[in-house]
PDB file of N, CA and C in Angstrom:
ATOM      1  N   UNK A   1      14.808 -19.583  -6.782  1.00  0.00           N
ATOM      2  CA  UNK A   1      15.382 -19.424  -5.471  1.00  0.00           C
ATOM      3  C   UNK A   1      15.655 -17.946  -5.226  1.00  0.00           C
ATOM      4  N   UNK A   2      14.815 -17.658  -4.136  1.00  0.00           N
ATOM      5  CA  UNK A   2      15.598 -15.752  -3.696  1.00  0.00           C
ATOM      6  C   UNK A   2      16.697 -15.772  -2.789  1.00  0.00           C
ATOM      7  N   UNK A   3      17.361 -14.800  -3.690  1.00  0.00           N
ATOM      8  CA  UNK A   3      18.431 -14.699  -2.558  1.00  0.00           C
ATOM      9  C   UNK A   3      18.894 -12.981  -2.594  1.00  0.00           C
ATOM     10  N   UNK A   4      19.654 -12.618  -1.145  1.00  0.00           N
ATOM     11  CA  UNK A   4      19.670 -11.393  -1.118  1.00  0.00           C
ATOM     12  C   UNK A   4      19.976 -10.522  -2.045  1.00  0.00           C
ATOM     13  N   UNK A   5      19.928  -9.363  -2.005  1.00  0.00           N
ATOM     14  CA  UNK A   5      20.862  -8.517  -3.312  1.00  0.00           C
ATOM     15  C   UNK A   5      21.897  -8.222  -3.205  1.00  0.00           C
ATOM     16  N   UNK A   6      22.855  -8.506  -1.821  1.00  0.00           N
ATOM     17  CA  UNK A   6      24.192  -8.342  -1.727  1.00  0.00           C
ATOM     18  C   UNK A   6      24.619  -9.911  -2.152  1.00  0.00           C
ATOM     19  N   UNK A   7      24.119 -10.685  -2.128  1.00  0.00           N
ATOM     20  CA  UNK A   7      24.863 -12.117  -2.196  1.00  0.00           C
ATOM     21  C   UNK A   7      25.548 -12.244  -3.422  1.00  0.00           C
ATOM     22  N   UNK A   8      26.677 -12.308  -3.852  1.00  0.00           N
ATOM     23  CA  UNK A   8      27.290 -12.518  -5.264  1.00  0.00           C
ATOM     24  C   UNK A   8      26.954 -13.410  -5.897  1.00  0.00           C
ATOM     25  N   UNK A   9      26.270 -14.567  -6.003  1.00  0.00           N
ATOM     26  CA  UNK A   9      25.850 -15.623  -6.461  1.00  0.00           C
ATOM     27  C   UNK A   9      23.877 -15.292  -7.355  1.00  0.00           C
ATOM     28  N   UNK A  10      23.693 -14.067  -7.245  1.00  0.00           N
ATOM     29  CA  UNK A  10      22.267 -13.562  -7.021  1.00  0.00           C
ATOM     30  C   UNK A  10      22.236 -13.482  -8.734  1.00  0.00           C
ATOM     31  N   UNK A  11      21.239 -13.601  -9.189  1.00  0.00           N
ATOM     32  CA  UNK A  11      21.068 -13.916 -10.971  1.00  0.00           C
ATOM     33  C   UNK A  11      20.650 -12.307 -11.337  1.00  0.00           C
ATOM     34  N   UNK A  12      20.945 -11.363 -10.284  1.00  0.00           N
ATOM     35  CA  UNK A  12      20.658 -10.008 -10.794  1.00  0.00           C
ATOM     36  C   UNK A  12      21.641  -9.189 -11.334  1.00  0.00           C
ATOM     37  N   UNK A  13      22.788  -9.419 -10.539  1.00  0.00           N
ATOM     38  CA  UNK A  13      23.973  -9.261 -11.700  1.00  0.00           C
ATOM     39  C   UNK A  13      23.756  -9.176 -13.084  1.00  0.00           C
ATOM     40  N   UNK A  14      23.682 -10.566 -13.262  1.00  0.00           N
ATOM     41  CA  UNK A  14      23.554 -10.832 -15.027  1.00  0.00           C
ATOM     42  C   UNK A  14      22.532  -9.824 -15.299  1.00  0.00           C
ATOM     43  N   UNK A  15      21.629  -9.640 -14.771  1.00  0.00           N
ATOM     44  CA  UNK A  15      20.011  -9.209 -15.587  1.00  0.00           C
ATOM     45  C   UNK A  15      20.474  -7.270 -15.615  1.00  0.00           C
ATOM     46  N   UNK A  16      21.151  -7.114 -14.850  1.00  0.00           N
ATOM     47  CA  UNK A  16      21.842  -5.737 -14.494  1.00  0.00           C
ATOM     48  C   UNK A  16      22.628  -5.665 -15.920  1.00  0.00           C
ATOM     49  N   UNK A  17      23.107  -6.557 -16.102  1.00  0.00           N
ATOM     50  CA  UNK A  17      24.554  -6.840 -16.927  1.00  0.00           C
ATOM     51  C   UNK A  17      23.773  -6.490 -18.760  1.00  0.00           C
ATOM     52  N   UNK A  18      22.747  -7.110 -18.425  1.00  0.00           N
ATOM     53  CA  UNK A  18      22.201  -7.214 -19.855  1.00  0.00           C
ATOM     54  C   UNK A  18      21.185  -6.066 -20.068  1.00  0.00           C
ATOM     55  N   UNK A  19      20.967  -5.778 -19.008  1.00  0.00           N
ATOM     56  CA  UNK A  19      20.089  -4.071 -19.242  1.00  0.00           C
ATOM     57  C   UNK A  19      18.731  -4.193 -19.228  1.00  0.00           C
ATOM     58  N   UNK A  20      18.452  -5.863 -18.311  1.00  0.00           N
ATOM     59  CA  UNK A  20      16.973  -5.791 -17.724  1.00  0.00           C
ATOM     60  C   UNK A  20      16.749  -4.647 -16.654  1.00  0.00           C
ATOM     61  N   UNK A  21      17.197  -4.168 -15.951  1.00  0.00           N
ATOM     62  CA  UNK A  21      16.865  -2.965 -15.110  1.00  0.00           C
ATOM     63  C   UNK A  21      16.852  -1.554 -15.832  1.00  0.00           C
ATOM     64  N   UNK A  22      16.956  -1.954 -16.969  1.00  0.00           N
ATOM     65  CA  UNK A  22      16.848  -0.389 -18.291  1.00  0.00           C
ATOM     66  C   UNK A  22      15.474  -0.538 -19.089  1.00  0.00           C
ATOM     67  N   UNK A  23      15.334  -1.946 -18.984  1.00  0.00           N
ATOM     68  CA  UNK A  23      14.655  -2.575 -20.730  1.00  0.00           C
ATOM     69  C   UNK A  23      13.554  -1.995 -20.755  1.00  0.00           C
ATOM     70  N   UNK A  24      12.959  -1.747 -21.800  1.00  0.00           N
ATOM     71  CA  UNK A  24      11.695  -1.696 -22.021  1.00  0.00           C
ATOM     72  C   UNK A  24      10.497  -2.440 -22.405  1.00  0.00           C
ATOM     73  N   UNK A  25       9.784  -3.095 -21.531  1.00  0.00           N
ATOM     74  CA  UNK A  25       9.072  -3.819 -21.749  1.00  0.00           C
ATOM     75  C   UNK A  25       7.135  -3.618 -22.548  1.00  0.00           C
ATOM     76  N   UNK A  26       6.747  -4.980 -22.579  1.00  0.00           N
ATOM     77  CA  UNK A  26       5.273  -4.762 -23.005  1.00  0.00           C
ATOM     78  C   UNK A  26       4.497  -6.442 -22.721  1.00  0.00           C
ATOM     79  N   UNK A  27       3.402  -6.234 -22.308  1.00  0.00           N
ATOM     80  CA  UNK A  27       2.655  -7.603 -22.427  1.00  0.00           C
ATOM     81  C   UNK A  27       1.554  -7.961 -23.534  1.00  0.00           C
ATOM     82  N   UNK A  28       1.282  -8.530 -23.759  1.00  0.00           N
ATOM     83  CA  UNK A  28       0.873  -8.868 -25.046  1.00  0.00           C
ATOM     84  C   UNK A  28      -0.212  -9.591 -24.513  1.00  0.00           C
ATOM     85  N   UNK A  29      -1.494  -9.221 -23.781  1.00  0.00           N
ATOM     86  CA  UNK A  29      -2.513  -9.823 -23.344  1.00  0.00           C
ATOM     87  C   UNK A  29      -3.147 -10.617 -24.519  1.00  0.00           C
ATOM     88  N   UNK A  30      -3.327 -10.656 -25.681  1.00  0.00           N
ATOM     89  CA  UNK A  30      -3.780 -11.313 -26.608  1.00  0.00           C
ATOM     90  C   UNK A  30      -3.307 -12.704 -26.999  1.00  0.00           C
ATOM     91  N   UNK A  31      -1.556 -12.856 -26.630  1.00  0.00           N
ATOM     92  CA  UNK A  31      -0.607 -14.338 -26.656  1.00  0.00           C
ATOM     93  C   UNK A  31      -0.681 -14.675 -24.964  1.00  0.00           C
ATOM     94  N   UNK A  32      -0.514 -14.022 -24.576  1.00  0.00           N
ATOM     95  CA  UNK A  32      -0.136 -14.098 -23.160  1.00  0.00           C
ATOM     96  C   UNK A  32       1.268 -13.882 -23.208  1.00  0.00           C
ATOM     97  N   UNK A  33       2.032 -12.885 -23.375  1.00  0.00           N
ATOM     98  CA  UNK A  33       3.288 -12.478 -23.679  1.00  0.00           C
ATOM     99  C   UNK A  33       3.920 -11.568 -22.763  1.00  0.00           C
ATOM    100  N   UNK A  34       5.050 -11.360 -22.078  1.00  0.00           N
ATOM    101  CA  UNK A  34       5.484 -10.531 -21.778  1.00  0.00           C
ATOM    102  C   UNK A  34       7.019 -10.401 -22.300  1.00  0.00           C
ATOM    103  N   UNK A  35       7.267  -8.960 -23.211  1.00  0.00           N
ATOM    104  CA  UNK A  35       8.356  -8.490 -23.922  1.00  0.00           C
ATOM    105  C   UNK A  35       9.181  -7.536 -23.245  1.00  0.00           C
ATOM    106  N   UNK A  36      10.491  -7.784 -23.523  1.00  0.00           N
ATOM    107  CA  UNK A  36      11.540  -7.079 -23.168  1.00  0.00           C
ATOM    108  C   UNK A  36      12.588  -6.950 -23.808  1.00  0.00           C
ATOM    109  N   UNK A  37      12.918  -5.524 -24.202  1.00  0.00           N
ATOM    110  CA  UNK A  37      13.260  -5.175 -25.287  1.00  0.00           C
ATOM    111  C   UNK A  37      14.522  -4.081 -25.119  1.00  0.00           C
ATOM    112  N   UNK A  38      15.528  -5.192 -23.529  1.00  0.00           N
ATOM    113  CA  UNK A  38      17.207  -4.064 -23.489  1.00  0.00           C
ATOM    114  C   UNK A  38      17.907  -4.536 -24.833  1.00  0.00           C
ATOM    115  N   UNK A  39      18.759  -3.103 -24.704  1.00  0.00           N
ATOM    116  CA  UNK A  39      19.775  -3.255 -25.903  1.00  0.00           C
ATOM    117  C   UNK A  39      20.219  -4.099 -26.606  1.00  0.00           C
ATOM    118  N   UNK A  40      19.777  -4.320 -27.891  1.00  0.00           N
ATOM    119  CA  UNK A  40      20.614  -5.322 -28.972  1.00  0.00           C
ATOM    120  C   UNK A  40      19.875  -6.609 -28.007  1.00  0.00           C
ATOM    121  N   UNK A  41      18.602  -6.773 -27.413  1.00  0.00           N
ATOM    122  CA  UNK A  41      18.107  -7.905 -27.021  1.00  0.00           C
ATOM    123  C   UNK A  41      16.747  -8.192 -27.315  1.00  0.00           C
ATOM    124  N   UNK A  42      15.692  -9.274 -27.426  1.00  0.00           N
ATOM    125  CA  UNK A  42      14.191  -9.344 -27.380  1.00  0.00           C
ATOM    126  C   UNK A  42      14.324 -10.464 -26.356  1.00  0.00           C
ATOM    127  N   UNK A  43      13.360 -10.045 -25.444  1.00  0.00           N
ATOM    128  CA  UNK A  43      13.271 -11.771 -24.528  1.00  0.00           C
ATOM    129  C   UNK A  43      11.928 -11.707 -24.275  1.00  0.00           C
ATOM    130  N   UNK A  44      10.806 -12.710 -24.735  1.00  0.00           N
ATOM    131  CA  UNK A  44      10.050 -13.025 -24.376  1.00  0.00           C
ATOM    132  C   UNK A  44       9.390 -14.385 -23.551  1.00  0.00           C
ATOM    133  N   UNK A  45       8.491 -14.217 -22.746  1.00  0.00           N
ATOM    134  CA  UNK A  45       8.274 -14.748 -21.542  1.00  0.00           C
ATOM    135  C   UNK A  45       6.986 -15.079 -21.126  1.00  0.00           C
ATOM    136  N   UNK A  46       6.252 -16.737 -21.156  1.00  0.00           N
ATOM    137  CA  UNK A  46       4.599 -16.415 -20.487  1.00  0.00           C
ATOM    138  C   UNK A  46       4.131 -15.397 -18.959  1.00  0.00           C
ATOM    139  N   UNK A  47       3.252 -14.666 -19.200  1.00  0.00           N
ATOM    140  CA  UNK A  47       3.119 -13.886 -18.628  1.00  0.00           C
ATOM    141  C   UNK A  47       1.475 -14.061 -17.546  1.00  0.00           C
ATOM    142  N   UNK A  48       1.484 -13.982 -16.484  1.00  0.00           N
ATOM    143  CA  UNK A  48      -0.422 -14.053 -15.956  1.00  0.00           C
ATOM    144  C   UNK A  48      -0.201 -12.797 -15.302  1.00  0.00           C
ATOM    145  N   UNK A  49      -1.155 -11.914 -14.990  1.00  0.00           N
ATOM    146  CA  UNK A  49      -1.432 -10.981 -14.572  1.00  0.00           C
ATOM    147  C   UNK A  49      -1.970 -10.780 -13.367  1.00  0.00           C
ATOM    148  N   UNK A  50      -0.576 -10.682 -11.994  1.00  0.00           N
ATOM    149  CA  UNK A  50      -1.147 -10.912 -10.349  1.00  0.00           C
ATOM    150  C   UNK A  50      -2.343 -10.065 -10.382  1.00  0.00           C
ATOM    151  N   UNK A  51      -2.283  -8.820 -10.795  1.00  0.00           N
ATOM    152  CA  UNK A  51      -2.881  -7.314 -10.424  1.00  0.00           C
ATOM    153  C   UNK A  51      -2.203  -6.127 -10.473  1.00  0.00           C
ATOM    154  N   UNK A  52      -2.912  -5.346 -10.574  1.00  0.00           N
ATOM    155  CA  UNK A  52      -2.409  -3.828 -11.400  1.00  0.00           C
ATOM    156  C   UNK A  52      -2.172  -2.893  -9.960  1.00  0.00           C
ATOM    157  N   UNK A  53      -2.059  -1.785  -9.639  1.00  0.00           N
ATOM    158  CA  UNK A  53      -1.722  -0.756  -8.769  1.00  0.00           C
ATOM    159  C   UNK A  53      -2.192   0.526  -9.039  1.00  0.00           C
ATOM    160  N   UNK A  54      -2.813   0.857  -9.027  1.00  0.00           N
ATOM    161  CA  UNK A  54      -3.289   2.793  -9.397  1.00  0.00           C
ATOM    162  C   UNK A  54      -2.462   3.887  -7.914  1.00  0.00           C
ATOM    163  N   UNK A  55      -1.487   4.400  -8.390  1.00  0.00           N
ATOM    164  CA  UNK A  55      -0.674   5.099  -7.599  1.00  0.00           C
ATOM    165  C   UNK A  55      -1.626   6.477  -7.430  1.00  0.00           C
ATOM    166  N   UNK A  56      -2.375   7.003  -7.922  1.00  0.00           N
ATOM    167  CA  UNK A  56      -3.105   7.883  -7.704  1.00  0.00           C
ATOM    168  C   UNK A  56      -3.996   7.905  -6.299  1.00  0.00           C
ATOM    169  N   UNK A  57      -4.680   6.539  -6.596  1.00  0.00           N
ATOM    170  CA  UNK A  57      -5.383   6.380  -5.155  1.00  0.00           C
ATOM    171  C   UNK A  57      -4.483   5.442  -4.632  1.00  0.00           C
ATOM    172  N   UNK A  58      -3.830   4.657  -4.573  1.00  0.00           N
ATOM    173  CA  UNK A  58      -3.518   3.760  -3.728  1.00  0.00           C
ATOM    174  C   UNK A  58      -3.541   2.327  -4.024  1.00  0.00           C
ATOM    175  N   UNK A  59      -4.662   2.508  -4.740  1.00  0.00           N
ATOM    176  CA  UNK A  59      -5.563   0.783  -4.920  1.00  0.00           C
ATOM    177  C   UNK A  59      -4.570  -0.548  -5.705  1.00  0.00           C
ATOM    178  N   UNK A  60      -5.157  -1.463  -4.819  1.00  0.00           N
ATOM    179  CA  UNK A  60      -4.504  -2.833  -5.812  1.00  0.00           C
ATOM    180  C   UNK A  60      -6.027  -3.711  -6.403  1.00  0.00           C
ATOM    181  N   UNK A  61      -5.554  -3.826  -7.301  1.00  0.00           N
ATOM    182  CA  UNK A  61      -7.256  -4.689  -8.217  1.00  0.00           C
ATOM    183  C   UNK A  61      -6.300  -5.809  -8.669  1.00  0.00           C
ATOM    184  N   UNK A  62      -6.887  -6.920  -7.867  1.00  0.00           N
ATOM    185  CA  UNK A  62      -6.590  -8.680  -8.448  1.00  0.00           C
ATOM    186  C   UNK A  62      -6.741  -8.648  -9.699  1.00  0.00           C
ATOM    187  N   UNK A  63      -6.084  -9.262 -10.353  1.00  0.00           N
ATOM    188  CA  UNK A  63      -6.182 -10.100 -11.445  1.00  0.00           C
ATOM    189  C   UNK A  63      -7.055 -10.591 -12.008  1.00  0.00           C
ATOM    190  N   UNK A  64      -7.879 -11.725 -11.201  1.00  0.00           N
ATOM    191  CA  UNK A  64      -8.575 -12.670 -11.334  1.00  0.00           C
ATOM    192  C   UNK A  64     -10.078 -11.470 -11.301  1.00  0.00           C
ATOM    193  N   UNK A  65     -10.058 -10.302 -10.526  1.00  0.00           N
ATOM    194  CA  UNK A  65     -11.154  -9.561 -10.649  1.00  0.00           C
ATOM    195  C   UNK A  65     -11.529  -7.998 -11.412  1.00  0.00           C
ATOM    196  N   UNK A  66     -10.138  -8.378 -12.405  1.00  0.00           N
ATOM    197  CA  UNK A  66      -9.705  -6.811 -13.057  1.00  0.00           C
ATOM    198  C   UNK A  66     -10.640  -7.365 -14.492  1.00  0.00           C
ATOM    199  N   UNK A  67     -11.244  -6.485 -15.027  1.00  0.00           N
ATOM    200  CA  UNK A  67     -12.141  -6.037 -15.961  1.00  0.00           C
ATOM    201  C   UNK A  67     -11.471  -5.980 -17.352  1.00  0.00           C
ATOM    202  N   UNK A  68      -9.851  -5.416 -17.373  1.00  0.00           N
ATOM    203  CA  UNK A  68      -9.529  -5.892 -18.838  1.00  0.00           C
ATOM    204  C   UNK A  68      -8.498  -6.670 -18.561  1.00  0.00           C
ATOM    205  N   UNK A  69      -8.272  -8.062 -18.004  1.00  0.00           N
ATOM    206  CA  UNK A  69      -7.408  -9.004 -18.050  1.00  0.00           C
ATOM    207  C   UNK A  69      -7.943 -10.170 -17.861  1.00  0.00           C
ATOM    208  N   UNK A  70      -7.868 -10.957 -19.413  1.00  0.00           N
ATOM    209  CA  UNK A  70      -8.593 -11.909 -20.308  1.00  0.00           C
ATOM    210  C   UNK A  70      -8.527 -13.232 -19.524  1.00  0.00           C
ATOM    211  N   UNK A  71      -9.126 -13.930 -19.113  1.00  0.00           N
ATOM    212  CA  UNK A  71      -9.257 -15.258 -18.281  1.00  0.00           C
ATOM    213  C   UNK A  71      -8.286 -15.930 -18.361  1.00  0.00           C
ATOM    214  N   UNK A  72      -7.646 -16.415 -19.347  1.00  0.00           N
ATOM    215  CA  UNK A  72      -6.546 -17.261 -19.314  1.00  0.00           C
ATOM    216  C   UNK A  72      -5.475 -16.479 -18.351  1.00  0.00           C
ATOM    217  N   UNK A  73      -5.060 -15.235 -18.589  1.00  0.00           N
ATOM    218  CA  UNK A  73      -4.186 -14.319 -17.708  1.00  0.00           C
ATOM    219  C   UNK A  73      -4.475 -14.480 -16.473  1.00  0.00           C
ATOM    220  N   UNK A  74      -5.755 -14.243 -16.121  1.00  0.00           N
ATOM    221  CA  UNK A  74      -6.062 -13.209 -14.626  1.00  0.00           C
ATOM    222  C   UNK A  74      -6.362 -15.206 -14.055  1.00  0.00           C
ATOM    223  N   UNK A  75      -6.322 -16.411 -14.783  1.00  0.00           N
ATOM    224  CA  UNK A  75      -6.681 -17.854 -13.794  1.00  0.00           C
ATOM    225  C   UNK A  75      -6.138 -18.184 -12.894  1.00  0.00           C
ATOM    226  N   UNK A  76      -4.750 -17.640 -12.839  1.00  0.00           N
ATOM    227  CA  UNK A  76      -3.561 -17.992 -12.275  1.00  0.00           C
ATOM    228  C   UNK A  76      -3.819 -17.757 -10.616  1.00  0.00           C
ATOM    229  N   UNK A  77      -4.324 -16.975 -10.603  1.00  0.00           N
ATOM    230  CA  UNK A  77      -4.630 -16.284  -8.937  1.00  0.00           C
ATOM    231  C   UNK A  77      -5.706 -16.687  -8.499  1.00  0.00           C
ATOM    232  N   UNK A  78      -6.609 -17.137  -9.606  1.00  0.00           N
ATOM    233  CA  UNK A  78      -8.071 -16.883  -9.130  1.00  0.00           C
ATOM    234  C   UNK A  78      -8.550 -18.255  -8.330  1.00  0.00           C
ATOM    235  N   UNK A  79      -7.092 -19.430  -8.302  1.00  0.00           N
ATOM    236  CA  UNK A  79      -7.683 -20.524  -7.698  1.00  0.00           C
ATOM    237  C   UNK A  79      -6.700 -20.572  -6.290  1.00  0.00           C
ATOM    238  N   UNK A  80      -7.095 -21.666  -5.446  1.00  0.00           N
ATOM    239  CA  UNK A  80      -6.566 -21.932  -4.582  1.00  0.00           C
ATOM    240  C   UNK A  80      -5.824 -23.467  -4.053  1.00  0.00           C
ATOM    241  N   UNK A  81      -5.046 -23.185  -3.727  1.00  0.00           N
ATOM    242  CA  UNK A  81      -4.614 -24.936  -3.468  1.00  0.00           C
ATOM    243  C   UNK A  81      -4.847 -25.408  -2.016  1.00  0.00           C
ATOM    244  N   UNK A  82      -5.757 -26.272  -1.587  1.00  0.00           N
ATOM    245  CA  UNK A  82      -6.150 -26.130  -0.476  1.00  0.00           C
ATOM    246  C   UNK A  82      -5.675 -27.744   0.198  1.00  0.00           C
TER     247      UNK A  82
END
């Protein structure tokens, strides 16, 4: 459920609280993993890969059509529910 970032009830607090907005993360394309690694914490998480961003040019590259993100990752996008 989203809810605003002023709303007190918002689960970002906590994630603030625990030093997800610090953490350092990593994905683990080989498990399908995504790691996060705030203070005195490990939380890992299944991970698919929407698409990447190159801030240099601008560009967004899908998932489902990015060159190093392994099929099981990049499936997630690549279908449609019609």
């Amino acid at each position: 459920m989203w809810r605003r970032p002023d709303d007190d009830r918002s689960p970002r607090g906590s994630t603030d609280a625990l030093g997800f907005d610090r953490a350092a993360w990593h994905v683990d394309q080989t498990v399908g993993e995504i790691t996060f690694t705030p203070p005195g914490l490990r939380v890992t998480a299944p991970v698919h890969v929407v698409g990447s961003y190159d801030p240099t040019d601008g560009t967004w590259l899908c998932g489902w059509d990015h060159p190093s993100v392994p099929e099981p990752l990049a499936g997630a996008g690549s279908t449609q529910d019609t």
